[in-house]
N, C-alpha and C. Protein backbone atom coordinates (compact mmCIF):
# COMPACT_ATOMS: atom_id res chain seq x y z
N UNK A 1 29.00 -5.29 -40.83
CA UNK A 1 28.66 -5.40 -39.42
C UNK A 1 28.53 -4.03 -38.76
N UNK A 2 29.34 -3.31 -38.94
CA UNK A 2 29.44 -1.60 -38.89
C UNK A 2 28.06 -0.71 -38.31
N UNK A 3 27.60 -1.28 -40.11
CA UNK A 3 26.25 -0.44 -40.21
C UNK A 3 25.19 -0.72 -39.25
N UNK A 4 25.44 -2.13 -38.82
CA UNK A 4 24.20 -2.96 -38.53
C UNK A 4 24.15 -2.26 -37.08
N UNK A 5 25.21 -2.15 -36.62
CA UNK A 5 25.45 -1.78 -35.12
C UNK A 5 25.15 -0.76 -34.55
N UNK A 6 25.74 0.35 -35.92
CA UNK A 6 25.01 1.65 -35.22
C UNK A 6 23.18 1.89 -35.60
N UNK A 7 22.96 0.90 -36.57
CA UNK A 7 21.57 1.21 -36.39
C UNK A 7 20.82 0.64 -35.41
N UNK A 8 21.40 -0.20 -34.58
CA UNK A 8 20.60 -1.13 -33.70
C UNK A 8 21.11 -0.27 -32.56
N UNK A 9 21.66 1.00 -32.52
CA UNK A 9 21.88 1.46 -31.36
C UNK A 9 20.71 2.01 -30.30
N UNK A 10 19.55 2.36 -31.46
CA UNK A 10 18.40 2.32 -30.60
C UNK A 10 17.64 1.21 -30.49
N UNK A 11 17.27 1.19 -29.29
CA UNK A 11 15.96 -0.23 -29.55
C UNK A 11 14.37 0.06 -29.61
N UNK A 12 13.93 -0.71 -29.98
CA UNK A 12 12.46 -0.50 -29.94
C UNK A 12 11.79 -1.26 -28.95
N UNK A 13 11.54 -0.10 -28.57
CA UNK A 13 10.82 -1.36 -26.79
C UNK A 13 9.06 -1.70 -27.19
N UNK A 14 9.08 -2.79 -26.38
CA UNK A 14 7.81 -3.04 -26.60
C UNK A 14 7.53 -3.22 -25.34
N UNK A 15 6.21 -3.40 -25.22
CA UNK A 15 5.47 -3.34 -24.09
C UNK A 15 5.98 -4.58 -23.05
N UNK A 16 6.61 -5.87 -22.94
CA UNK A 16 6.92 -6.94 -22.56
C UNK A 16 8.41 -6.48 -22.28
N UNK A 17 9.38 -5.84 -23.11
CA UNK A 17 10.49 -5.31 -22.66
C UNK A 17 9.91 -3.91 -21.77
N UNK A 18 9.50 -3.34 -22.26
CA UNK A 18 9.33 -2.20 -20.98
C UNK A 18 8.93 -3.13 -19.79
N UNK A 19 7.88 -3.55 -19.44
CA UNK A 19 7.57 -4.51 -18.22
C UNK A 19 8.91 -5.03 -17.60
N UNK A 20 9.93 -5.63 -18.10
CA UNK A 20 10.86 -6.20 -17.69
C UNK A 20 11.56 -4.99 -16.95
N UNK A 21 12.13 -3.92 -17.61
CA UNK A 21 12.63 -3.22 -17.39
C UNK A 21 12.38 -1.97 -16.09
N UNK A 22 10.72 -2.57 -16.01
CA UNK A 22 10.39 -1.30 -15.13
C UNK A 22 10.28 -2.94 -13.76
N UNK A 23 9.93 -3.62 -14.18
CA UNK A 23 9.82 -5.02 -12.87
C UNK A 23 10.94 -5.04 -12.48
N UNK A 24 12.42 -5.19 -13.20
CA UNK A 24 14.06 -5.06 -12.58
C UNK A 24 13.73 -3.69 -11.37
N UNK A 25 13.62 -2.60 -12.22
CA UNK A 25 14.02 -1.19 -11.44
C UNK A 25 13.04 -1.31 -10.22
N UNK A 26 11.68 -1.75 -10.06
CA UNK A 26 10.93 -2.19 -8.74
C UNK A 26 12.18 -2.76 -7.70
N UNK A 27 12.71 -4.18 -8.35
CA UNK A 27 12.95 -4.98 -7.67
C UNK A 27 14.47 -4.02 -6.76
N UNK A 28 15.14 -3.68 -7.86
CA UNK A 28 16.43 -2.97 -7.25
C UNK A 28 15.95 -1.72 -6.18
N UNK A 29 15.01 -1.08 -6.65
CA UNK A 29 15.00 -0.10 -5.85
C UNK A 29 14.18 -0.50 -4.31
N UNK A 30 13.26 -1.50 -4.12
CA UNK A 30 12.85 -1.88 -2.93
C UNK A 30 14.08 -2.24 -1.90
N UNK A 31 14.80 -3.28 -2.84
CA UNK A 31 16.17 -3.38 -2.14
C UNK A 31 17.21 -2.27 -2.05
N UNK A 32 17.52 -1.42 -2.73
CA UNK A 32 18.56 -0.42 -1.96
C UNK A 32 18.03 0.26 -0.95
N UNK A 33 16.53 0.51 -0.80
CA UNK A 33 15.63 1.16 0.40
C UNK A 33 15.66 0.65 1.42
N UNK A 34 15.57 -0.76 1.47
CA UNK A 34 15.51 -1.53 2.80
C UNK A 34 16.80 -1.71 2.66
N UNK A 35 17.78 -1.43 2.47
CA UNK A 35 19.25 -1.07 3.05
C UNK A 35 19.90 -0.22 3.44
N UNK A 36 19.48 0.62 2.72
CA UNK A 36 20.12 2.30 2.28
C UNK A 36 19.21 2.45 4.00
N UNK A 37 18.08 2.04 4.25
CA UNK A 37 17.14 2.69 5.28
C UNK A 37 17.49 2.04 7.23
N UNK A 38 18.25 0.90 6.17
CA UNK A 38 18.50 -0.32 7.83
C UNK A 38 17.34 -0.63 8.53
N UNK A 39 15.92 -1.01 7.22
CA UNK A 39 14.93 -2.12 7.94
C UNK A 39 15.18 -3.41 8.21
N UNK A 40 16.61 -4.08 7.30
CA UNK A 40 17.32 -5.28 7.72
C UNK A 40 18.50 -4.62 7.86
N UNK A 41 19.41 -6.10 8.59
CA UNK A 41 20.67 -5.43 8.85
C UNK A 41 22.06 -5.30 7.64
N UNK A 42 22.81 -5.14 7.45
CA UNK A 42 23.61 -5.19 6.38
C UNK A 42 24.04 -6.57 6.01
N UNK A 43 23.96 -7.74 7.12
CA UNK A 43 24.52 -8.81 6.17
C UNK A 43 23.51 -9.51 5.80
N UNK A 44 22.51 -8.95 5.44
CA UNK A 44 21.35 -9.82 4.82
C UNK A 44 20.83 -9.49 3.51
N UNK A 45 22.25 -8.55 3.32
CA UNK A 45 22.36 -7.93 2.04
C UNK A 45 23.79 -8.38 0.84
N UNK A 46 23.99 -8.41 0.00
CA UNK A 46 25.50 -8.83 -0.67
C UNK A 46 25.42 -8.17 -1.52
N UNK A 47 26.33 -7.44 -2.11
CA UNK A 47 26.20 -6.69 -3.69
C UNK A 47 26.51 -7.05 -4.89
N UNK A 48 25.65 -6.55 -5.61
CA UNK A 48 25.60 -7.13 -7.18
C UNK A 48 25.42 -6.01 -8.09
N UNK A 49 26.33 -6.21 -9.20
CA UNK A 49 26.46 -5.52 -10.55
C UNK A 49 25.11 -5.18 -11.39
N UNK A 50 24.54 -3.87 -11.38
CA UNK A 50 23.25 -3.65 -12.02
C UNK A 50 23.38 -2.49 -12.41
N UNK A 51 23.60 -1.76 -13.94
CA UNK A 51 22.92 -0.29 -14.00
C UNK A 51 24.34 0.54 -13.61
N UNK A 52 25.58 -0.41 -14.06
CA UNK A 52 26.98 0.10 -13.67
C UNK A 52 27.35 0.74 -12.43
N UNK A 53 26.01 -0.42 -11.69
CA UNK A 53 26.39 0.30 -9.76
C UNK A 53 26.34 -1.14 -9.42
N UNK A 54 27.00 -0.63 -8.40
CA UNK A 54 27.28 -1.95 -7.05
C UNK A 54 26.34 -1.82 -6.22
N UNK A 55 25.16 -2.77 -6.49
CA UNK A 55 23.94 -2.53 -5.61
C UNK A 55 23.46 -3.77 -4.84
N UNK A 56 22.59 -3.22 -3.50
CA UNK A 56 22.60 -4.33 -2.42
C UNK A 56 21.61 -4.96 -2.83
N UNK A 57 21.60 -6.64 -2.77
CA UNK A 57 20.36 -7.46 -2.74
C UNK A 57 20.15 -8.25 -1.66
N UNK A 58 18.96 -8.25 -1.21
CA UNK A 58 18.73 -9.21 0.06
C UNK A 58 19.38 -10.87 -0.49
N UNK A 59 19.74 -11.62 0.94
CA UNK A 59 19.90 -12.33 0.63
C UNK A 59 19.11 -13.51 1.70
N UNK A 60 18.44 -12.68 2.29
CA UNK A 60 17.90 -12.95 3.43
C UNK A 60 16.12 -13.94 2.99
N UNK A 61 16.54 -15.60 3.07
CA UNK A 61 15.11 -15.87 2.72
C UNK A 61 14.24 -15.56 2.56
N UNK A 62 13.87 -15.26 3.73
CA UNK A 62 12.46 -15.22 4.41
C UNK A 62 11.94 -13.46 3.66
N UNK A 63 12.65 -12.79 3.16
CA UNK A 63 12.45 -11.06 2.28
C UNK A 63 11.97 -11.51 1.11
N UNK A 64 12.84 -12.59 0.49
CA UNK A 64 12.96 -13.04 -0.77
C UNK A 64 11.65 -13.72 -1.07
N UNK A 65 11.49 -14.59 -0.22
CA UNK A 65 10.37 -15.58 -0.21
C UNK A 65 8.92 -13.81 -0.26
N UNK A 66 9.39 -13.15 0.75
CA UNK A 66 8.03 -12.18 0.56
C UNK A 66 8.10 -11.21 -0.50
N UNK A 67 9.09 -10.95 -1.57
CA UNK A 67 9.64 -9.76 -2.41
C UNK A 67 8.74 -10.80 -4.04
N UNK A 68 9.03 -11.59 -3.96
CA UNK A 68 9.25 -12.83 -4.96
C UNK A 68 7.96 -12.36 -5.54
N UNK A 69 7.09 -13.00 -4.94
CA UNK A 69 5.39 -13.39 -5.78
C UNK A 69 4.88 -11.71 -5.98
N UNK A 70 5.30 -10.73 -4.75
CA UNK A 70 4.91 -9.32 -5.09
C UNK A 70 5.14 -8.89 -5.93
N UNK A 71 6.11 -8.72 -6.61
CA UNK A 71 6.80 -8.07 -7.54
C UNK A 71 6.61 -9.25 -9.01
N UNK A 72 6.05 -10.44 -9.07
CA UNK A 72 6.11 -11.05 -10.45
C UNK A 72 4.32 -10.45 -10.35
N UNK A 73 3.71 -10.59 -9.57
CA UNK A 73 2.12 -9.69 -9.67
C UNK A 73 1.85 -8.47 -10.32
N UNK A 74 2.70 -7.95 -9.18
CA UNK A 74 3.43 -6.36 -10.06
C UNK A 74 3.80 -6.16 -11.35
N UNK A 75 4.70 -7.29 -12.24
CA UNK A 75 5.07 -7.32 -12.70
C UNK A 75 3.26 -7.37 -14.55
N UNK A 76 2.79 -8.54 -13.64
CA UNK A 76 1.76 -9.01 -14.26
C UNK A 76 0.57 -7.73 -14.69
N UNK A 77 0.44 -7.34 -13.33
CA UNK A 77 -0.72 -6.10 -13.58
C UNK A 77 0.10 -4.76 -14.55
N UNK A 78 1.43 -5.01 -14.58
CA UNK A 78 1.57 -3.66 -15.24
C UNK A 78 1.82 -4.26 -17.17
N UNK A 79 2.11 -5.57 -17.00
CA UNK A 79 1.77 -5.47 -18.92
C UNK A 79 0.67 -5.86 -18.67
N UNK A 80 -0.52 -5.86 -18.01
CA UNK A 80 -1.82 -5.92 -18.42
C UNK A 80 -2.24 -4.28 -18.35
N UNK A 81 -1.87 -3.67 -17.84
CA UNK A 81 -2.08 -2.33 -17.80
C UNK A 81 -3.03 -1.82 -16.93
N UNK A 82 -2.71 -2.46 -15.46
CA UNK A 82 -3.52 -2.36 -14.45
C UNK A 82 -2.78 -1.57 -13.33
N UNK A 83 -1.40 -1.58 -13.27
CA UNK A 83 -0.76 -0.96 -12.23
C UNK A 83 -0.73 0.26 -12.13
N UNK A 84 -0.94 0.89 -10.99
CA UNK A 84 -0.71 2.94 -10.63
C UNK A 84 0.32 3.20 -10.45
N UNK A 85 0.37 2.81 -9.40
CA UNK A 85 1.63 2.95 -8.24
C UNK A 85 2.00 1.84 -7.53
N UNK A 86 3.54 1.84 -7.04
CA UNK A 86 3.84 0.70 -5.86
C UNK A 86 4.27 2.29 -4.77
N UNK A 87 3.98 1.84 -3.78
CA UNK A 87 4.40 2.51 -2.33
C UNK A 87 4.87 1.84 -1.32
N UNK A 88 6.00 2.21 -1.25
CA UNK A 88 6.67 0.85 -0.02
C UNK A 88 7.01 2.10 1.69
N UNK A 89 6.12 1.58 2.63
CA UNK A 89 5.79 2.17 3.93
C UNK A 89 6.92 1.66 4.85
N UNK A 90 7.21 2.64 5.55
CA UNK A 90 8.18 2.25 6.51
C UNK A 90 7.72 2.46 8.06
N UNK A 91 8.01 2.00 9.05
CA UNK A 91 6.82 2.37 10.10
C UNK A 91 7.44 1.84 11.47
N UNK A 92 7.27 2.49 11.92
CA UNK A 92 7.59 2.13 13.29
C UNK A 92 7.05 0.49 14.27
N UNK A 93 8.10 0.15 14.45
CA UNK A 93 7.54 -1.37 15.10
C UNK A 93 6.90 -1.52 15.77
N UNK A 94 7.01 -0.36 16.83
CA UNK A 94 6.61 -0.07 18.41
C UNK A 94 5.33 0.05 18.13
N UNK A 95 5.54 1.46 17.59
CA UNK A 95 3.99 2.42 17.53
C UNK A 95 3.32 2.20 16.21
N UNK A 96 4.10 0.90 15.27
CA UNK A 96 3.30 1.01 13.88
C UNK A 96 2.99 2.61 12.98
N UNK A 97 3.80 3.82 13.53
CA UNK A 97 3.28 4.93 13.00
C UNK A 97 3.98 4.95 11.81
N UNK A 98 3.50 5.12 10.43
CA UNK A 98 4.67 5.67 9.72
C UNK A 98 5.59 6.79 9.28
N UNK A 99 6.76 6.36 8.93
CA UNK A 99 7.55 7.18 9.15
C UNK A 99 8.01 8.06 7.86
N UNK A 100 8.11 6.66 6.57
CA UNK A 100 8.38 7.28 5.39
C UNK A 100 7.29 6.49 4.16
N UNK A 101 7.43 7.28 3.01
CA UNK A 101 6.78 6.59 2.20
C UNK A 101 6.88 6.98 0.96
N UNK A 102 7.70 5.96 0.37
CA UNK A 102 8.26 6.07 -1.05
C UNK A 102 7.67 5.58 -2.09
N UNK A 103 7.15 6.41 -2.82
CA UNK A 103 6.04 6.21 -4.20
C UNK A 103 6.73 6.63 -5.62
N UNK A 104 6.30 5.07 -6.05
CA UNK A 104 6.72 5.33 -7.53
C UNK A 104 5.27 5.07 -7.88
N UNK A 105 4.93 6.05 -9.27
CA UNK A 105 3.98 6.33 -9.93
C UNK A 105 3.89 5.91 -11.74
N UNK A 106 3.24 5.20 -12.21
CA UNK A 106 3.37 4.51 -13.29
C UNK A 106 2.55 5.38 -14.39
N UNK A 107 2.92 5.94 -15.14
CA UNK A 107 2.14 6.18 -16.08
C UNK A 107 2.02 5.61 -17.57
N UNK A 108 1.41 5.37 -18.37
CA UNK A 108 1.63 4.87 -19.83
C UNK A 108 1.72 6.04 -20.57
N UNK A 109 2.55 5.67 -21.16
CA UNK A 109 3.20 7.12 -22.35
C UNK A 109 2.54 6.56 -23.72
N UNK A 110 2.05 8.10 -24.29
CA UNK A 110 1.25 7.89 -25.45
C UNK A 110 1.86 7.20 -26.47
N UNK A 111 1.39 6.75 -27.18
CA UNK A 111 2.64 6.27 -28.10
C UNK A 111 2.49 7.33 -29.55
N UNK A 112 3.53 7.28 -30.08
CA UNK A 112 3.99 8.19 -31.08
C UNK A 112 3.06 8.47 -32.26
N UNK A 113 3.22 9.75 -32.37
CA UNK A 113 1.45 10.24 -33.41
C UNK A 113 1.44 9.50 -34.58
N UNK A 114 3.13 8.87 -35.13
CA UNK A 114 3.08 8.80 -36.40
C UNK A 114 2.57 7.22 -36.82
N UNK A 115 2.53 6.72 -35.63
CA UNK A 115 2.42 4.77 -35.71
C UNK A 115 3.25 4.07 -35.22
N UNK A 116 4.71 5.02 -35.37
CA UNK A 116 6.03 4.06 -35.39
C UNK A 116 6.41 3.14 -33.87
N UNK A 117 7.19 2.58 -34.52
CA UNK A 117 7.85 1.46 -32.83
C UNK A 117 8.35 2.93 -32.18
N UNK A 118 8.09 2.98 -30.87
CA UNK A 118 8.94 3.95 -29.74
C UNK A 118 10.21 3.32 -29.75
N UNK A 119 11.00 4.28 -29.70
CA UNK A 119 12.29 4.05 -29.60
C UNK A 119 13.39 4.61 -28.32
N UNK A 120 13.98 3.97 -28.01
CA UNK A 120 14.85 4.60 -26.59
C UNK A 120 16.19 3.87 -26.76
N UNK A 121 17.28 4.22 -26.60
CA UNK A 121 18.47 3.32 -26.07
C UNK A 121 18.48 3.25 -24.88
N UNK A 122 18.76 1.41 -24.63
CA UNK A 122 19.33 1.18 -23.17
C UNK A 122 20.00 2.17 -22.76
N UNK A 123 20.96 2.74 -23.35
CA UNK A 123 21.97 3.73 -22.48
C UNK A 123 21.50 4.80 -22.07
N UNK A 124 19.94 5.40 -22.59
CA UNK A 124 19.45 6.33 -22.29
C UNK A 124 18.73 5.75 -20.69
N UNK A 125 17.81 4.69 -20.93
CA UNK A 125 17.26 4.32 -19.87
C UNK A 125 17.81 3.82 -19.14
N UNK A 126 19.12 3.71 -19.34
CA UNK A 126 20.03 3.23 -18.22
C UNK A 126 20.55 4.24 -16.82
N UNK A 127 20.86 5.35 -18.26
CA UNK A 127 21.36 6.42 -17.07
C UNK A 127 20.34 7.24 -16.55
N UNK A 128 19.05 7.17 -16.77
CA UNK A 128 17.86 7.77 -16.28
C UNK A 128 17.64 7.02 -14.95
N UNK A 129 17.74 5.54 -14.73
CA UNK A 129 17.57 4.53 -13.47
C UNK A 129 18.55 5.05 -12.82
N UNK A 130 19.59 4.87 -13.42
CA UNK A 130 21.20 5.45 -12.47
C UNK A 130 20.51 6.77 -11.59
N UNK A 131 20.52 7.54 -11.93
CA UNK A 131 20.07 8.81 -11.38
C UNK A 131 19.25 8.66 -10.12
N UNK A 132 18.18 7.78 -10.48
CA UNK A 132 17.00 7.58 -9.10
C UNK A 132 18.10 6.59 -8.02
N UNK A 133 18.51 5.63 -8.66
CA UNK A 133 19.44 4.41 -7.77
C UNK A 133 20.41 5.71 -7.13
N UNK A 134 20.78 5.98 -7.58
CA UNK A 134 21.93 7.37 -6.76
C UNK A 134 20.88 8.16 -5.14
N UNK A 135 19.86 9.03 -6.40
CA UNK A 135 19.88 9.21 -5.18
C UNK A 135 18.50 8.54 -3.87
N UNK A 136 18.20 7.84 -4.30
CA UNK A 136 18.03 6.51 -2.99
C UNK A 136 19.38 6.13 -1.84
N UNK A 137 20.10 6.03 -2.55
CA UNK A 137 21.28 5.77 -1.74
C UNK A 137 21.83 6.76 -1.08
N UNK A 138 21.69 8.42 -1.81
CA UNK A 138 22.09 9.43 -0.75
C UNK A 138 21.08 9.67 0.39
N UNK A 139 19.58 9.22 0.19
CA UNK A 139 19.00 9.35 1.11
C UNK A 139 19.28 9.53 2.38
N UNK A 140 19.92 8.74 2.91
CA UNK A 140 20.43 9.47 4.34
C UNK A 140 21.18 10.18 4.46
N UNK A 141 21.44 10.87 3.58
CA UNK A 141 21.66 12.29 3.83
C UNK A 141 21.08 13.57 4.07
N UNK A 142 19.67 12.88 3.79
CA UNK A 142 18.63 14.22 3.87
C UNK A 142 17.65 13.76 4.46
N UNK A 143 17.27 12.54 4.92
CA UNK A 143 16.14 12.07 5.48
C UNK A 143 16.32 11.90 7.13
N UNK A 144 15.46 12.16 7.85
CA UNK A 144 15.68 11.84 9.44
C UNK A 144 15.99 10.02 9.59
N UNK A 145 17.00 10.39 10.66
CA UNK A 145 18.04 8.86 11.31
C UNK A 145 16.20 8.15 11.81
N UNK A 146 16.60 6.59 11.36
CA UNK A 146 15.51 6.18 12.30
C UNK A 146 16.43 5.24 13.57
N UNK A 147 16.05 5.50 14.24
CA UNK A 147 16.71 5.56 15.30
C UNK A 147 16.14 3.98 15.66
N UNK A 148 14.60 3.79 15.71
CA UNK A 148 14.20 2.68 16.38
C UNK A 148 14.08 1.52 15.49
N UNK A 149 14.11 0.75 15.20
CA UNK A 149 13.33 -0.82 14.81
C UNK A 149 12.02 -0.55 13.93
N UNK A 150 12.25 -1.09 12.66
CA UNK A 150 11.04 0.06 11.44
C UNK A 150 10.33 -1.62 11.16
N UNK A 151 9.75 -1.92 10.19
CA UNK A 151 8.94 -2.34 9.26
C UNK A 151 8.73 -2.02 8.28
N UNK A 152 8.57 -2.76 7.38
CA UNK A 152 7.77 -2.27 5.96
C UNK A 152 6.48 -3.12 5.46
N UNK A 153 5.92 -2.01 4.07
CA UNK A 153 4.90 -2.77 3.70
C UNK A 153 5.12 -2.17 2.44
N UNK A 154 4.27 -3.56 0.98
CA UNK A 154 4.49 -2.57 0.10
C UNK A 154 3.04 -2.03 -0.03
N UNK A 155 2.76 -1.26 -0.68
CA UNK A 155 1.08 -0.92 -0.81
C UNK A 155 1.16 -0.71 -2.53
N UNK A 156 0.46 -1.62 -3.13
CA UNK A 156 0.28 -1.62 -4.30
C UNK A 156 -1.31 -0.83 -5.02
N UNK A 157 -1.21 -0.13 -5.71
CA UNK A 157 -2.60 0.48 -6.10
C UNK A 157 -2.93 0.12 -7.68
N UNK A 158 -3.99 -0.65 -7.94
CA UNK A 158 -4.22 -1.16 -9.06
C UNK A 158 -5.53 -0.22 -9.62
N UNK A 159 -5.65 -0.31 -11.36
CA UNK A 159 -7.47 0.10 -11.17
C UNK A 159 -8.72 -1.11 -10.93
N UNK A 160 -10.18 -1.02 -11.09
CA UNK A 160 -10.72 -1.59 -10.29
C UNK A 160 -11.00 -3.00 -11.36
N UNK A 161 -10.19 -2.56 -12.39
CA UNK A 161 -10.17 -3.92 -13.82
C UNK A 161 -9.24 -5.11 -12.92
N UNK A 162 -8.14 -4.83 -12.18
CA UNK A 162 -7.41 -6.20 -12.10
C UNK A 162 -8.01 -7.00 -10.64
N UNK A 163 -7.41 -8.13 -11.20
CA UNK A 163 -7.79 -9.49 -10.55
C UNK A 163 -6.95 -8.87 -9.21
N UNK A 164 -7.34 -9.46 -8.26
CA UNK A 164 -6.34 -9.58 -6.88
C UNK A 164 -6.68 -10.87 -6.18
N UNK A 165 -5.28 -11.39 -6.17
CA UNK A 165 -4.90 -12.47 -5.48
C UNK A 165 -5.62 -12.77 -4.35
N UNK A 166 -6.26 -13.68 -3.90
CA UNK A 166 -7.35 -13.96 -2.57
C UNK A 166 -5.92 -13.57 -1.27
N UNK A 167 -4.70 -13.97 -1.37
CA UNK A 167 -3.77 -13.33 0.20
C UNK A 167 -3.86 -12.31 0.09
N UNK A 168 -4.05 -11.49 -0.96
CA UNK A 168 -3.82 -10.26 -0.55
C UNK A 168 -4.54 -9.13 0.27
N UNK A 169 -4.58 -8.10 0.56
CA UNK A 169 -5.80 -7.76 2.06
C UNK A 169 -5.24 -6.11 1.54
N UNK A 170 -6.65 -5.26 1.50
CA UNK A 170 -6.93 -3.93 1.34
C UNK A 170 -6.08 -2.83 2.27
N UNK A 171 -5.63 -2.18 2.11
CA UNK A 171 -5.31 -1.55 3.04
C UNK A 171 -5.09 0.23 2.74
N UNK A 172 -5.13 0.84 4.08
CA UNK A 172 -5.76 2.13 3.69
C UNK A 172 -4.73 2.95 3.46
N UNK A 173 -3.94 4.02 2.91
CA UNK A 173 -3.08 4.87 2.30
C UNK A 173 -1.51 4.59 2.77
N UNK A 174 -1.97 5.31 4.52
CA UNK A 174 -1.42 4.79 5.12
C UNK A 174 -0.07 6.39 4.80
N UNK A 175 -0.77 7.11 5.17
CA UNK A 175 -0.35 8.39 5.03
C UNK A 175 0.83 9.30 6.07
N UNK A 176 1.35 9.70 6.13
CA UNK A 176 2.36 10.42 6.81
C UNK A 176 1.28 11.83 7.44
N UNK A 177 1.42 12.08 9.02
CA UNK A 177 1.03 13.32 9.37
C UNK A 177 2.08 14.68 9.57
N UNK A 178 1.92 15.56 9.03
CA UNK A 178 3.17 16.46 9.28
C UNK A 178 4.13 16.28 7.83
N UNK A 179 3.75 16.02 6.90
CA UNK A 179 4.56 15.22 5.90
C UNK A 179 5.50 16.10 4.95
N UNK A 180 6.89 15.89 4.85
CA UNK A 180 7.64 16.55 3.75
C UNK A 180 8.00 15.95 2.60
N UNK A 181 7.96 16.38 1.30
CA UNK A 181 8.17 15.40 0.06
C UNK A 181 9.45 16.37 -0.83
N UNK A 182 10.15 15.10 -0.92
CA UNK A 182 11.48 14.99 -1.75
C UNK A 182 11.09 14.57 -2.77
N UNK A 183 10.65 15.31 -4.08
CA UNK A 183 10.69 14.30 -5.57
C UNK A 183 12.13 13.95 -5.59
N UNK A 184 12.35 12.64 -6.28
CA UNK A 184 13.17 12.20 -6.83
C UNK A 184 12.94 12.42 -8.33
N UNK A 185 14.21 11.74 -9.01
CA UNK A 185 14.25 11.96 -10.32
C UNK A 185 13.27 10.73 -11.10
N UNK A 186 12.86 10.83 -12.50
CA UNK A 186 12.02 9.87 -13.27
C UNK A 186 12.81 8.99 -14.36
N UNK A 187 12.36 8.07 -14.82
CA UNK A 187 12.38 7.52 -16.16
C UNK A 187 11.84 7.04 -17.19
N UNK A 188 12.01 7.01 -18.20
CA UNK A 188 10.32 6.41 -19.03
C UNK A 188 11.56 5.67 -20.17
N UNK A 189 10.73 4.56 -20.49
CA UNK A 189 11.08 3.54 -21.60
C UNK A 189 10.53 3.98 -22.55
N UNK A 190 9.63 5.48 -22.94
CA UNK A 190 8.24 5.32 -23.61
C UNK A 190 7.20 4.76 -24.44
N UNK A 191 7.41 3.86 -23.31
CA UNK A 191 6.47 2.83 -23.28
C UNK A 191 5.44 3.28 -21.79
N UNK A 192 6.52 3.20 -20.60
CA UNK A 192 5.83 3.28 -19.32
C UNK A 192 6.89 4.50 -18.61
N UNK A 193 6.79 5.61 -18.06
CA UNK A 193 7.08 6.08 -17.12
C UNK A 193 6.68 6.43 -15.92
N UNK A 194 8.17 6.32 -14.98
CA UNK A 194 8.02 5.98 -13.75
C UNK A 194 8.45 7.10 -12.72
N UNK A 195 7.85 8.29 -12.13
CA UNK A 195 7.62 9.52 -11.61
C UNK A 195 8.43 8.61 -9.62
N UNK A 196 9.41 9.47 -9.57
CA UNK A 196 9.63 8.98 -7.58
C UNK A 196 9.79 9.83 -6.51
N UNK A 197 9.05 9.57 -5.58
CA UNK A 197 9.01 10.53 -4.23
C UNK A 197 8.78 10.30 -3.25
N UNK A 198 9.28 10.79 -2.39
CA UNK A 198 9.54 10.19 -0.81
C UNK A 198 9.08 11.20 0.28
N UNK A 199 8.17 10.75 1.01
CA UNK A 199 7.78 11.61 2.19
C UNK A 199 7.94 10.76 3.28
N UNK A 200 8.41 11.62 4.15
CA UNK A 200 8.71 11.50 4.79
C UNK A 200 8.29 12.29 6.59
N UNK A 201 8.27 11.60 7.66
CA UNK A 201 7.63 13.10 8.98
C UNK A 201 8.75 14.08 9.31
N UNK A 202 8.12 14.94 8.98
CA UNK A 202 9.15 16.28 9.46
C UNK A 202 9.91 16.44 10.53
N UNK A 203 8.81 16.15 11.89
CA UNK A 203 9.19 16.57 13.53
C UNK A 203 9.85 14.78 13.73
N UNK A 204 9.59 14.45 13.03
CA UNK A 204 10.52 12.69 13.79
C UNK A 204 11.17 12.97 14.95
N UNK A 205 12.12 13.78 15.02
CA UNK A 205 13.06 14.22 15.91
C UNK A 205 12.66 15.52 16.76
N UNK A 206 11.50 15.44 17.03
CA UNK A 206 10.71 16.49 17.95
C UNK A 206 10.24 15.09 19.32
């Protein structure tokens, strides 16, 4: 049993496990944002065990009901190999201006010159997610207070191969003026890696 264990210490991801793995880290990280950010309020949140953190999940229907079908789409276009980026917009209620805008960037990693299965341990790609989940959550520590009543949106960017859902509706960048960018840290299954960064308006507080 010994042997068996430490050889299975790496896994071989495949394209259907990477998908899973990068569709979880979507799902967690939309939710520590819209918490970590207070676009809902805290009890519409409860915490749950993920990635050896105590992390917030909506619990709030009516998020769920809109998080749900986005993210299994998401999920869809990226083992078809259609997904870029997800960008989730934060924006002012009042003035609709936005305020922040956090982009994860998808790339497909070559696969290995020699033929072989790619190989990664969970524990590697574990503590690579840890890292981004961290610092999402320090975010307010470095990002301007939003003071007023926000919104979000996600903005998904596909290439011009995938299908799109007839609800869904075009929409334009949706860009920050005055804009400062925080990379965050990355991870790759290599299979798919996932590049993160956050801009944000500078003068907010001007």
């Amino acid at each position: 049993m010994a042997p068996q264990k430490a050889q299975g210490a790496r896994n071989t991801i495949t394209l259907k496990g990477s998908t899973k793995i990068v569709s979880e880290f979507f799902a967690y990280a939309v939710n520590s944002i819209l918490y970590q950010r207070g676009i809902y309020p805290p009890e519409a949140f409860k915490p749950q065990k993920q990635y050896g953190l105590s992390l917030m999940v909506t619990s709030d229907s009516g998020l769920t009901k809109y998080l749900t079908p986005v993210l299994q789409q998401m999920s869809d276009w990226l083992t078809a190999g259609h997904l870029q980026r997800l960008v989730l917009v934060v924006s002012s209620a009042a003035t609709k201006e936005v305020l922040e805008r956090w982009t994860f960037v998808i790339v497909a990693e070559a696969p290995s010159e020699d033929g072989q299965p790619v190989e990664k341990s969970e524990k590697e790609i574990v503590s690579e997610i840890q890292a981004i989940i961290r610092q999402i959550t320090a975010s307010v520590s470095f990002l301007p207070l939003l003071n007023d009543p926000c919104t979000f949106d996600l903005v998904v960017y596909t290439d011009k191969a995938s299908d799109v859902p007839t609800e869904w509706e075009d929409s334009d960048p949706r860009y920050i003026t005055h804009a400062s960018d925080v990379k965050l840290r990355s991870f790759t299954t290599r299979v798919h890696k996932v590049d993160a960064l956050v801009s944000y308006r500078a003068d907010i507080e001007d």
